[in-house]
C-alpha atoms as a PDB file:
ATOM      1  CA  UNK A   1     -24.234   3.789  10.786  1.00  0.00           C
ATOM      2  CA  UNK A   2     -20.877   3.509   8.963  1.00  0.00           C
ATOM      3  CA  UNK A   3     -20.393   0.909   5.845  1.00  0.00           C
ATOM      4  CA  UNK A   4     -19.875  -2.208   7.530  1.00  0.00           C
ATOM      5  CA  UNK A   5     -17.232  -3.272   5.164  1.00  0.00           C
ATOM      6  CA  UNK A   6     -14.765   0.035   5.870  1.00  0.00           C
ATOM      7  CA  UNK A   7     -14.899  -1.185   9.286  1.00  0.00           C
ATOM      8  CA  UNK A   8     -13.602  -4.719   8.296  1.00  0.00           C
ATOM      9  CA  UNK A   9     -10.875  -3.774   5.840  1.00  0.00           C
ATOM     10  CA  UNK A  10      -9.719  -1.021   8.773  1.00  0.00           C
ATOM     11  CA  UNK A  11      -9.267  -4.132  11.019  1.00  0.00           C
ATOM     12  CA  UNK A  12      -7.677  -5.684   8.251  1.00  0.00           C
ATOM     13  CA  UNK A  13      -5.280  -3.004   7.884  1.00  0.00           C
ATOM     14  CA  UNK A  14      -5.116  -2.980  11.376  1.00  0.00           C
ATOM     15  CA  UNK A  15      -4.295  -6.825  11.569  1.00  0.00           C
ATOM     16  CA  UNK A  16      -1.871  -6.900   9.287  1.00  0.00           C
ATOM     17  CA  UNK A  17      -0.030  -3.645  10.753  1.00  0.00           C
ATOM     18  CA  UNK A  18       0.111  -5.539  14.239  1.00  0.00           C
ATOM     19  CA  UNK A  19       1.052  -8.992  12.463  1.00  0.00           C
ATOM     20  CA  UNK A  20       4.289  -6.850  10.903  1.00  0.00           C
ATOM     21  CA  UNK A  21       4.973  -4.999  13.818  1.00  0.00           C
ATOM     22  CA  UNK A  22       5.254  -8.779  15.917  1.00  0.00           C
ATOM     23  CA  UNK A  23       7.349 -10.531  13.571  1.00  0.00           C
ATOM     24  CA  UNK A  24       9.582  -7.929  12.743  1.00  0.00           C
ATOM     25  CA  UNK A  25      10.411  -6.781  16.700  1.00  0.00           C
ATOM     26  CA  UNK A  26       8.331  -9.524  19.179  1.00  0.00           C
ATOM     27  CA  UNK A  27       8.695 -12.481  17.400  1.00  0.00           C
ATOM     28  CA  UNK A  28      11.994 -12.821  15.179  1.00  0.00           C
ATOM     29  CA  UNK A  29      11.748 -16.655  16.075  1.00  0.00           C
ATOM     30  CA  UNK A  30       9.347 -17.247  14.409  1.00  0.00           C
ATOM     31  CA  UNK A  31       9.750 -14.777  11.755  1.00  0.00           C
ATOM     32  CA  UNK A  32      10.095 -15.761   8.226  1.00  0.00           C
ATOM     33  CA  UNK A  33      11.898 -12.391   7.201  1.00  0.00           C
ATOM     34  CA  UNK A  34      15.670 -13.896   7.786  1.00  0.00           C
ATOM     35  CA  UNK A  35      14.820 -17.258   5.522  1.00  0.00           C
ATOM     36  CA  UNK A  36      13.121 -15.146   2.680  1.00  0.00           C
ATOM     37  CA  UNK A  37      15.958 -12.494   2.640  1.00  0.00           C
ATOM     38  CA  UNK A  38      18.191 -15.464   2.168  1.00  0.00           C
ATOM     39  CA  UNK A  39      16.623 -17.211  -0.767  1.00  0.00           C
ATOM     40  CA  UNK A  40      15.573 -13.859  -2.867  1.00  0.00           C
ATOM     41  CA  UNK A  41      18.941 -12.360  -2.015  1.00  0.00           C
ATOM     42  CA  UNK A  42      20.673 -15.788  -3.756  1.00  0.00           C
ATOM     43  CA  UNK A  43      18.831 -14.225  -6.827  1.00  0.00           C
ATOM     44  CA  UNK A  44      17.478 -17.417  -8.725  1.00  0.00           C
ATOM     45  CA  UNK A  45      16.006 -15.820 -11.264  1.00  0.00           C
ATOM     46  CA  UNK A  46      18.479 -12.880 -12.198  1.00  0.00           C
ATOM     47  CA  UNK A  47      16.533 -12.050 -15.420  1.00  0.00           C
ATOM     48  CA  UNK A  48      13.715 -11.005 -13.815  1.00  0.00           C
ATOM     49  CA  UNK A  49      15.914  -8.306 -11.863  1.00  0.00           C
ATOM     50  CA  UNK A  50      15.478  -5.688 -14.246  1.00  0.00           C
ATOM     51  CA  UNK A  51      11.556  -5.950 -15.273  1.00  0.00           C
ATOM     52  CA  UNK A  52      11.314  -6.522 -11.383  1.00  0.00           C
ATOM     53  CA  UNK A  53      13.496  -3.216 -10.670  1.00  0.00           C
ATOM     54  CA  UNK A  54      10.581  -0.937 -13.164  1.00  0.00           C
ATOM     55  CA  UNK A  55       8.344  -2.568 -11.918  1.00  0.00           C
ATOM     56  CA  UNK A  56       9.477  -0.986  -8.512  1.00  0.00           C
ATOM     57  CA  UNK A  57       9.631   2.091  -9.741  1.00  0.00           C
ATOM     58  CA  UNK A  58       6.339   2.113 -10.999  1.00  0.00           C
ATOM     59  CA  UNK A  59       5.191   2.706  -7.163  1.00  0.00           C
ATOM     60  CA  UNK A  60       8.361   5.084  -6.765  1.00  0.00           C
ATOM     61  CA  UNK A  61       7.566   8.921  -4.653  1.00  0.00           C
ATOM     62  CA  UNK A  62       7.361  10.687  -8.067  1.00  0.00           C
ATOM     63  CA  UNK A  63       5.193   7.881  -9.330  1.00  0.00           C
ATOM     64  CA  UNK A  64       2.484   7.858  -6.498  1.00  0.00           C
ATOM     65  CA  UNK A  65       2.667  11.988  -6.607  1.00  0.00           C
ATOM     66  CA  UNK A  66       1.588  12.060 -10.150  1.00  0.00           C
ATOM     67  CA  UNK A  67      -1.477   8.744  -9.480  1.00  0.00           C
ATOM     68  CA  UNK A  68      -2.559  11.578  -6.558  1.00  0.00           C
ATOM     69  CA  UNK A  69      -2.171  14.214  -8.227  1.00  0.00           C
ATOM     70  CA  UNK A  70      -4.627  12.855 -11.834  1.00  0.00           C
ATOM     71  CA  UNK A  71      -6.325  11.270  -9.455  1.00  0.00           C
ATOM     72  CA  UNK A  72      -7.353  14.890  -7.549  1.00  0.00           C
ATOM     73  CA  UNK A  73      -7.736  16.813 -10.920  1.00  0.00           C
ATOM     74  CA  UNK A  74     -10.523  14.237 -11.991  1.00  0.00           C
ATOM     75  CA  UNK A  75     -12.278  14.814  -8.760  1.00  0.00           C
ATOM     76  CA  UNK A  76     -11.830  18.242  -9.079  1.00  0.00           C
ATOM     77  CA  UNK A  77     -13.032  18.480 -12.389  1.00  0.00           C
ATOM     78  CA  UNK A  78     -15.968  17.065 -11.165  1.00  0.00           C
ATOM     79  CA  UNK A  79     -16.580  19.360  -8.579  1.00  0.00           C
ATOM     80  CA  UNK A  80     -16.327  16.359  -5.984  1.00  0.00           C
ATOM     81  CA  UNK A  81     -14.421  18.091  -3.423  1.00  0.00           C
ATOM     82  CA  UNK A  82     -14.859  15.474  -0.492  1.00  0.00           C
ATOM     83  CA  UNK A  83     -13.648  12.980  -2.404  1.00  0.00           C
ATOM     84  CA  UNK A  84     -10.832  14.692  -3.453  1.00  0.00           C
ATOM     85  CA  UNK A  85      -9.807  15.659   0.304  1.00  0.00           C
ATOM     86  CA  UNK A  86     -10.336  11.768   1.270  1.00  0.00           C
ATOM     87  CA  UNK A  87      -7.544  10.977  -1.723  1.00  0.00           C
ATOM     88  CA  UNK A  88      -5.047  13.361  -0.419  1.00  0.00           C
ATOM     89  CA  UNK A  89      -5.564  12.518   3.313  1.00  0.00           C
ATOM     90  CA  UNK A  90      -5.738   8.419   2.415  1.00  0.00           C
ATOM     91  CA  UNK A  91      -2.489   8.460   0.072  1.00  0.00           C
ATOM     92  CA  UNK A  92      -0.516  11.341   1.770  1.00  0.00           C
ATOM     93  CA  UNK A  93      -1.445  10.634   4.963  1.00  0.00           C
ATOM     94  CA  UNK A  94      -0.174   6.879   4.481  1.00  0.00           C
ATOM     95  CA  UNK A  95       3.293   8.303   2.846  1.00  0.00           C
ATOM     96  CA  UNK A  96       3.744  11.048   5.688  1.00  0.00           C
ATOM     97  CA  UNK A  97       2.960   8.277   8.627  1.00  0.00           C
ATOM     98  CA  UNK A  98       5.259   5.738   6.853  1.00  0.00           C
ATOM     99  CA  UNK A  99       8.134   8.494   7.231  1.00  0.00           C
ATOM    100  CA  UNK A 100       7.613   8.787  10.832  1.00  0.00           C
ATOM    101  CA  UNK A 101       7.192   5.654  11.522  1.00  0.00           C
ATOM    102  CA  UNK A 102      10.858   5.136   9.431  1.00  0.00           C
ATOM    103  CA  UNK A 103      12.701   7.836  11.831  1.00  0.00           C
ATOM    104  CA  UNK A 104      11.289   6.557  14.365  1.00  0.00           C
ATOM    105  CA  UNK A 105      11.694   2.825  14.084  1.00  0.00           C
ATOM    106  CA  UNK A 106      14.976   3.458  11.938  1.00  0.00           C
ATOM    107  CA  UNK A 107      15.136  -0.490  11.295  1.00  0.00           C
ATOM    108  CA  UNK A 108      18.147  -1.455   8.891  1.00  0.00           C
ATOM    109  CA  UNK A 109      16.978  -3.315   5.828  1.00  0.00           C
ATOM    110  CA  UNK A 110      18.478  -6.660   4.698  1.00  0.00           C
ATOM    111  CA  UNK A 111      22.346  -6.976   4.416  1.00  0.00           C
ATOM    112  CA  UNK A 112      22.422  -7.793   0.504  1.00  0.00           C
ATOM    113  CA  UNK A 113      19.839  -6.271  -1.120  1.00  0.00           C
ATOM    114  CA  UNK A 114      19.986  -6.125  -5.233  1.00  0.00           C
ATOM    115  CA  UNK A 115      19.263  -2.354  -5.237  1.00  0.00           C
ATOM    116  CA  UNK A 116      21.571   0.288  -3.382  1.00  0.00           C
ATOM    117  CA  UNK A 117      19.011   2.032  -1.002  1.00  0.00           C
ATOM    118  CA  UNK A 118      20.206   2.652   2.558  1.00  0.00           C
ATOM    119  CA  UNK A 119      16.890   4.717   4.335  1.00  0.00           C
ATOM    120  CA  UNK A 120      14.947   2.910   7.060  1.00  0.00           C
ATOM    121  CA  UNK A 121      13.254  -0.579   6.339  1.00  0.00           C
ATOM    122  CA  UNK A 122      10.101  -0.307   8.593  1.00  0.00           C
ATOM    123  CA  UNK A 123       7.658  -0.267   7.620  1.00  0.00           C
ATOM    124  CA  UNK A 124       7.549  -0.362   3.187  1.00  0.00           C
ATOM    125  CA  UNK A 125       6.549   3.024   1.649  1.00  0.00           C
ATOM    126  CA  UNK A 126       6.082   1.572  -1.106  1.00  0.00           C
ATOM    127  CA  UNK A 127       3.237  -1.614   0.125  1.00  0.00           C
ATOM    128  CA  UNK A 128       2.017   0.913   1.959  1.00  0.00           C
ATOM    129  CA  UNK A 129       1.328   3.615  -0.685  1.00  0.00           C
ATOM    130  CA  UNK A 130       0.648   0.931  -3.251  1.00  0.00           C
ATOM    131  CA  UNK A 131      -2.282  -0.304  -0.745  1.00  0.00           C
ATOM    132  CA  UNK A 132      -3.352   3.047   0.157  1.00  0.00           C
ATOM    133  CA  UNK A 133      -3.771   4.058  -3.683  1.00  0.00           C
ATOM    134  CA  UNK A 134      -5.159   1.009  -4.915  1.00  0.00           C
ATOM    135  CA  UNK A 135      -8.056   1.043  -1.823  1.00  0.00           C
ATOM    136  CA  UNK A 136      -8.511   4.821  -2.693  1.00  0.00           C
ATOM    137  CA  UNK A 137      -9.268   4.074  -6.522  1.00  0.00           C
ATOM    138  CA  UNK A 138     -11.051   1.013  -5.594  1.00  0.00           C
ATOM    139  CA  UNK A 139     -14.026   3.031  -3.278  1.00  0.00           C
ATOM    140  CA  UNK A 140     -14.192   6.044  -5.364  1.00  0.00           C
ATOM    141  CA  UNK A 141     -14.090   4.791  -9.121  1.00  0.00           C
ATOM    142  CA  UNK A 142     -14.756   1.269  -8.675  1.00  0.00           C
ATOM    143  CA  UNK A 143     -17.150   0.027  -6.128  1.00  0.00           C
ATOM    144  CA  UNK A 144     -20.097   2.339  -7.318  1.00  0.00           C
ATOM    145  CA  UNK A 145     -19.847   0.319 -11.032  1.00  0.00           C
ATOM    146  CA  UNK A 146     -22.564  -1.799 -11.681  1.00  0.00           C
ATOM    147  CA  UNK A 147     -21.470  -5.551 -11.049  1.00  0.00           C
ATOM    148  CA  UNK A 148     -19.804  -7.167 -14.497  1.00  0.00           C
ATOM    149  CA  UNK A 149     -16.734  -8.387 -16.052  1.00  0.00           C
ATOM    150  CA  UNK A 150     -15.370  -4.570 -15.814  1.00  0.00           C
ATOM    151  CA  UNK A 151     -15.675  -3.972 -11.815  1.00  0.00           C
ATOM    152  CA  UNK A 152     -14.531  -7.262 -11.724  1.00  0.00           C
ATOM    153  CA  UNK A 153     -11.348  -6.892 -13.680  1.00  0.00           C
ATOM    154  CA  UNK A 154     -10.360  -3.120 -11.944  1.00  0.00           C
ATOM    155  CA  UNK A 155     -11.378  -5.187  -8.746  1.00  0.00           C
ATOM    156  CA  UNK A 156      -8.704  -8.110  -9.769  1.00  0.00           C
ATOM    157  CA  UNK A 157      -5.951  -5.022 -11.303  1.00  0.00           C
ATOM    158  CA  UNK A 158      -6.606  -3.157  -7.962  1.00  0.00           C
ATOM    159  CA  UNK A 159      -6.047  -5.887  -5.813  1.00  0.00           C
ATOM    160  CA  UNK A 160      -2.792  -7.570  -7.760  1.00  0.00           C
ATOM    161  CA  UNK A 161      -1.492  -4.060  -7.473  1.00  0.00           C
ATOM    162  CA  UNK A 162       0.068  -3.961  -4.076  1.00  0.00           C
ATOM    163  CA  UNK A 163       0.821  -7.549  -4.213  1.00  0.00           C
ATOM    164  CA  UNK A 164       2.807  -6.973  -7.222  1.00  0.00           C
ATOM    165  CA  UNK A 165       4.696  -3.861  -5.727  1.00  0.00           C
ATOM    166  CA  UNK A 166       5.181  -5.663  -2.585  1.00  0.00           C
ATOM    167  CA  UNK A 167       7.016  -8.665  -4.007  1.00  0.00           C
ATOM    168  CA  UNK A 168       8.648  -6.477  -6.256  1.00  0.00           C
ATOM    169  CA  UNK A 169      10.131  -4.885  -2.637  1.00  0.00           C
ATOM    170  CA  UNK A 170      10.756  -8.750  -1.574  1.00  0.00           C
ATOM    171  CA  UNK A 171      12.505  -9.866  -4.524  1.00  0.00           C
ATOM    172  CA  UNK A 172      14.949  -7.168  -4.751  1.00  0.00           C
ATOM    173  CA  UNK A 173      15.466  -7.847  -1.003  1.00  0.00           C
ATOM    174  CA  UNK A 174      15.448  -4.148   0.177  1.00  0.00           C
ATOM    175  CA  UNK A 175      12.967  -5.249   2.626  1.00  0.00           C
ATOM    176  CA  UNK A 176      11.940  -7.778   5.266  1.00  0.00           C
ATOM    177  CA  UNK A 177       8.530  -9.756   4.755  1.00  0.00           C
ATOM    178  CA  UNK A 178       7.686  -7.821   8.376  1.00  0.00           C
ATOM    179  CA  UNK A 179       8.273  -4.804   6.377  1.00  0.00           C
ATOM    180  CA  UNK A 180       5.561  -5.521   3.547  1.00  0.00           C
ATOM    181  CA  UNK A 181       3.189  -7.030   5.859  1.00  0.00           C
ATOM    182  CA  UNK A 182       3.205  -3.640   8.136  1.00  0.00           C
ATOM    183  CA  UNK A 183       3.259  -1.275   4.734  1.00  0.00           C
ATOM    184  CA  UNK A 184       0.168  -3.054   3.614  1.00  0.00           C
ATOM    185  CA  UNK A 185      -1.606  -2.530   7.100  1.00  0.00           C
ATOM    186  CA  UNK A 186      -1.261   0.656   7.228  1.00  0.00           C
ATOM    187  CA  UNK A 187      -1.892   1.824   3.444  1.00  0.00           C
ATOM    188  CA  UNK A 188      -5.217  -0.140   4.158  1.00  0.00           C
ATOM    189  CA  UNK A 189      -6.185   1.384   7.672  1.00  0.00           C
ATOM    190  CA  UNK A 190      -5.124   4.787   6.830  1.00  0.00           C
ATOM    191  CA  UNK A 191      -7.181   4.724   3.753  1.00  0.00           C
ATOM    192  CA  UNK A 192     -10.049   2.879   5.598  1.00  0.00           C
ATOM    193  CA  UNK A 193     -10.314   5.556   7.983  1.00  0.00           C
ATOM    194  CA  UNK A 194      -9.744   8.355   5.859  1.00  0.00           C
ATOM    195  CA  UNK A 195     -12.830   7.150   4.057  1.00  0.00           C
ATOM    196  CA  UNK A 196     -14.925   6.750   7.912  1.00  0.00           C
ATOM    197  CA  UNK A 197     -14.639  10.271   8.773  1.00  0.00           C
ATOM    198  CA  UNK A 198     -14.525  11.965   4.848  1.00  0.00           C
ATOM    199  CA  UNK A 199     -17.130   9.965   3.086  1.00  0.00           C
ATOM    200  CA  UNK A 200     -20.615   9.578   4.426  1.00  0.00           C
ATOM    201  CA  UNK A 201     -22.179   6.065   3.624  1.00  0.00           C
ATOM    202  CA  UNK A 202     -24.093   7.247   1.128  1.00  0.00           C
ATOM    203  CA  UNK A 203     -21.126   8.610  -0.484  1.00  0.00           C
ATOM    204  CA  UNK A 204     -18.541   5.970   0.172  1.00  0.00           C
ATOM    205  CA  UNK A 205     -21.210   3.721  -1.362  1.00  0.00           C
ATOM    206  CA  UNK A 206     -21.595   6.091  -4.379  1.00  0.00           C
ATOM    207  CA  UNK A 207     -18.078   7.513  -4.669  1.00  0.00           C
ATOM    208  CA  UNK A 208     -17.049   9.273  -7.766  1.00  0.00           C
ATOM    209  CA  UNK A 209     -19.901   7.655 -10.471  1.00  0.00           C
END
Protein backbone atom coordinates (compact mmCIF):
# COMPACT_ATOMS: atom_id res chain seq x y z
CA UNK A 1 0.00 0.00 0.00
CA UNK A 2 0.83 3.66 -0.76
CA UNK A 3 2.36 6.11 2.13
CA UNK A 4 -0.57 7.03 3.98
CA UNK A 5 0.54 10.54 4.37
CA UNK A 6 0.86 11.27 0.26
CA UNK A 7 -2.64 10.35 0.29
CA UNK A 8 -3.55 13.05 2.94
CA UNK A 9 -1.51 15.97 1.65
CA UNK A 10 -3.13 14.96 -2.08
CA UNK A 11 -6.54 15.62 -0.38
CA UNK A 12 -5.08 18.53 1.03
CA UNK A 13 -4.07 19.81 -2.20
CA UNK A 14 -7.17 18.68 -3.36
CA UNK A 15 -9.16 20.65 -0.60
CA UNK A 16 -7.65 23.60 -0.96
CA UNK A 17 -7.90 23.54 -4.96
CA UNK A 18 -11.82 23.06 -4.51
CA UNK A 19 -11.92 25.71 -1.53
CA UNK A 20 -10.26 28.33 -4.33
CA UNK A 21 -12.16 27.23 -7.08
CA UNK A 22 -15.70 28.02 -4.70
CA UNK A 23 -14.79 31.29 -3.49
CA UNK A 24 -13.38 32.62 -6.44
CA UNK A 25 -16.53 31.51 -8.98
CA UNK A 26 -19.49 29.77 -6.49
CA UNK A 27 -19.27 31.75 -3.66
CA UNK A 28 -18.10 35.53 -4.22
CA UNK A 29 -20.50 36.32 -1.18
CA UNK A 30 -18.82 35.05 0.93
CA UNK A 31 -15.49 35.50 -0.51
CA UNK A 32 -12.87 37.42 1.23
CA UNK A 33 -10.87 38.18 -2.10
CA UNK A 34 -12.77 41.75 -2.76
CA UNK A 35 -12.06 43.00 1.12
CA UNK A 36 -8.31 41.83 1.01
CA UNK A 37 -7.69 43.38 -2.49
CA UNK A 38 -8.99 46.51 -0.91
CA UNK A 39 -6.85 46.82 2.17
CA UNK A 40 -3.35 45.51 0.50
CA UNK A 41 -4.11 47.59 -2.56
CA UNK A 42 -4.40 50.91 0.03
CA UNK A 43 -0.66 49.89 0.51
CA UNK A 44 -0.10 50.51 4.37
CA UNK A 45 3.12 49.60 4.50
CA UNK A 46 4.72 51.06 1.19
CA UNK A 47 8.30 50.25 2.38
CA UNK A 48 7.89 46.87 2.32
CA UNK A 49 6.90 47.13 -1.54
CA UNK A 50 10.21 46.70 -2.79
CA UNK A 51 11.77 43.77 -0.45
CA UNK A 52 8.14 42.36 -1.05
CA UNK A 53 8.51 42.84 -5.03
CA UNK A 54 12.26 40.43 -4.82
CA UNK A 55 10.90 38.61 -2.81
CA UNK A 56 8.36 37.81 -5.69
CA UNK A 57 10.74 37.32 -7.95
CA UNK A 58 12.50 34.92 -6.07
CA UNK A 59 9.60 32.33 -7.20
CA UNK A 60 9.65 34.10 -10.76
CA UNK A 61 9.60 31.32 -14.24
CA UNK A 62 13.41 31.77 -14.57
CA UNK A 63 13.74 31.32 -10.85
CA UNK A 64 11.76 27.96 -10.45
CA UNK A 65 13.60 26.72 -13.94
CA UNK A 66 16.96 27.05 -12.42
CA UNK A 67 15.54 25.30 -8.45
CA UNK A 68 14.40 22.33 -11.20
CA UNK A 69 16.93 22.35 -13.07
CA UNK A 70 20.00 22.00 -9.70
CA UNK A 71 17.56 20.22 -8.32
CA UNK A 72 17.64 17.39 -11.45
CA UNK A 73 21.51 17.61 -11.84
CA UNK A 74 21.89 16.48 -8.08
CA UNK A 75 19.63 13.59 -8.74
CA UNK A 76 21.30 12.90 -11.71
CA UNK A 77 24.56 12.98 -10.34
CA UNK A 78 23.44 10.48 -8.18
CA UNK A 79 22.27 8.22 -10.60
CA UNK A 80 18.64 8.54 -9.01
CA UNK A 81 16.76 8.67 -12.11
CA UNK A 82 13.14 8.14 -10.62
CA UNK A 83 13.51 10.74 -8.52
CA UNK A 84 14.62 12.96 -10.92
CA UNK A 85 11.53 12.16 -13.35
CA UNK A 86 9.11 12.70 -10.16
CA UNK A 87 10.86 16.47 -9.87
CA UNK A 88 10.25 17.33 -13.41
CA UNK A 89 6.70 15.83 -13.61
CA UNK A 90 5.76 17.43 -9.84
CA UNK A 91 7.20 21.07 -10.66
CA UNK A 92 6.56 21.17 -14.49
CA UNK A 93 3.63 19.45 -14.44
CA UNK A 94 2.18 22.03 -11.75
CA UNK A 95 3.56 25.13 -14.04
CA UNK A 96 2.15 23.54 -17.40
CA UNK A 97 -1.48 22.76 -15.63
CA UNK A 98 -1.46 26.27 -14.03
CA UNK A 99 -1.17 27.67 -17.77
CA UNK A 100 -4.11 25.81 -18.87
CA UNK A 101 -5.99 26.28 -16.28
CA UNK A 102 -5.08 30.39 -16.90
CA UNK A 103 -6.40 30.18 -20.73
CA UNK A 104 -8.90 28.49 -19.79
CA UNK A 105 -10.34 30.23 -16.78
CA UNK A 106 -8.82 33.63 -18.17
CA UNK A 107 -9.98 35.37 -14.75
CA UNK A 108 -8.87 39.18 -14.61
CA UNK A 109 -6.74 39.92 -11.58
CA UNK A 110 -7.48 42.79 -9.14
CA UNK A 111 -8.13 46.35 -10.58
CA UNK A 112 -5.05 48.11 -8.74
CA UNK A 113 -2.46 45.94 -8.32
CA UNK A 114 1.20 47.50 -7.26
CA UNK A 115 2.97 45.57 -10.06
CA UNK A 116 2.02 45.98 -13.90
CA UNK A 117 1.18 42.30 -14.89
CA UNK A 118 -1.92 41.83 -17.05
CA UNK A 119 -1.95 37.60 -17.78
CA UNK A 120 -4.75 35.56 -16.21
CA UNK A 121 -5.29 35.57 -12.30
CA UNK A 122 -6.54 31.93 -11.76
CA UNK A 123 -5.19 30.15 -10.37
CA UNK A 124 -1.30 31.69 -8.89
CA UNK A 125 1.71 30.21 -10.78
CA UNK A 126 3.60 31.30 -8.51
CA UNK A 127 1.70 29.50 -4.92
CA UNK A 128 1.41 26.91 -7.02
CA UNK A 129 5.04 26.33 -8.15
CA UNK A 130 6.27 27.60 -4.82
CA UNK A 131 4.11 24.59 -3.20
CA UNK A 132 4.97 22.17 -5.78
CA UNK A 133 8.87 22.85 -5.25
CA UNK A 134 8.91 23.15 -1.70
CA UNK A 135 6.76 19.51 -1.33
CA UNK A 136 9.25 18.12 -4.00
CA UNK A 137 12.45 19.11 -1.86
CA UNK A 138 10.66 18.29 1.23
CA UNK A 139 10.07 14.18 0.21
CA UNK A 140 13.24 13.75 -1.59
CA UNK A 141 15.99 15.63 0.56
CA UNK A 142 14.21 16.11 3.66
CA UNK A 143 11.90 13.55 5.02
CA UNK A 144 14.52 10.63 4.82
CA UNK A 145 16.87 12.89 7.52
CA UNK A 146 17.06 11.51 10.74
CA UNK A 147 14.67 13.53 13.17
CA UNK A 148 16.69 16.78 14.80
CA UNK A 149 16.94 20.42 14.87
CA UNK A 150 18.10 20.19 10.99
CA UNK A 151 14.90 18.27 9.41
CA UNK A 152 13.18 20.37 11.60
CA UNK A 153 14.44 23.70 10.42
CA UNK A 154 14.34 22.62 6.29
CA UNK A 155 10.83 21.30 7.50
CA UNK A 156 9.95 25.00 9.02
CA UNK A 157 12.09 26.86 5.64
CA UNK A 158 10.08 24.44 3.37
CA UNK A 159 6.90 25.10 4.73
CA UNK A 160 7.26 29.20 5.23
CA UNK A 161 8.26 29.01 1.62
CA UNK A 162 5.01 29.09 -0.22
CA UNK A 163 3.44 31.04 2.46
CA UNK A 164 5.95 33.65 1.98
CA UNK A 165 5.60 33.66 -1.94
CA UNK A 166 1.96 33.57 -1.62
CA UNK A 167 1.56 36.71 0.47
CA UNK A 168 4.17 38.18 -1.42
CA UNK A 169 1.38 37.60 -4.53
CA UNK A 170 -1.35 39.10 -1.93
CA UNK A 171 0.43 42.07 -0.91
CA UNK A 172 1.31 43.33 -4.21
CA UNK A 173 -2.38 42.66 -5.03
CA UNK A 174 -1.83 40.93 -8.46
CA UNK A 175 -3.97 38.28 -7.15
CA UNK A 176 -7.19 37.31 -5.37
CA UNK A 177 -6.92 35.23 -1.99
CA UNK A 178 -9.12 32.52 -4.32
CA UNK A 179 -6.17 32.71 -6.49
CA UNK A 180 -3.45 31.63 -3.78
CA UNK A 181 -5.68 29.27 -2.14
CA UNK A 182 -6.23 27.28 -5.66
CA UNK A 183 -2.22 27.74 -6.62
CA UNK A 184 -1.40 26.08 -3.37
CA UNK A 185 -3.90 23.11 -4.05
CA UNK A 186 -2.70 22.25 -6.90
CA UNK A 187 1.26 22.67 -6.43
CA UNK A 188 0.43 20.22 -3.48
CA UNK A 189 -1.82 17.58 -5.37
CA UNK A 190 0.18 17.62 -8.44
CA UNK A 191 3.27 16.98 -6.50
CA UNK A 192 1.41 14.47 -4.20
CA UNK A 193 0.51 12.45 -7.04
CA UNK A 194 3.48 12.74 -8.99
CA UNK A 195 5.15 11.14 -6.01
CA UNK A 196 1.99 8.07 -5.89
CA UNK A 197 2.69 6.78 -9.21
CA UNK A 198 6.86 7.71 -9.48
CA UNK A 199 8.06 6.79 -6.08
CA UNK A 200 7.39 3.42 -4.55
CA UNK A 201 6.89 3.58 -0.66
CA UNK A 202 9.97 2.41 0.00
CA UNK A 203 11.40 5.09 -2.01
CA UNK A 204 9.18 8.01 -1.21
CA UNK A 205 10.08 7.03 2.37
CA UNK A 206 13.84 6.97 1.49
CA UNK A 207 14.02 9.62 -1.23
CA UNK A 208 17.30 11.02 -2.23
CA UNK A 209 19.55 10.09 1.26
Amino acid sequence: MKNPLLLIVLLLGCGLFLLGVLLAFFLPGISPDPLLSAFFASTPYPGLITPITILTHLNSPPAVTVYLLLTLGILHLRRLKRQALFALSAVAGTALLNWMLKTLLDRPRPPHRLVAIDSPAFPSWHSATSAALALTLWLLFVRPLPSGPAKSLWSAFLLLWPLLIGFSRLFLDVHWASDILAGWGLGIAVTALSAFILLPQRESRRGAA
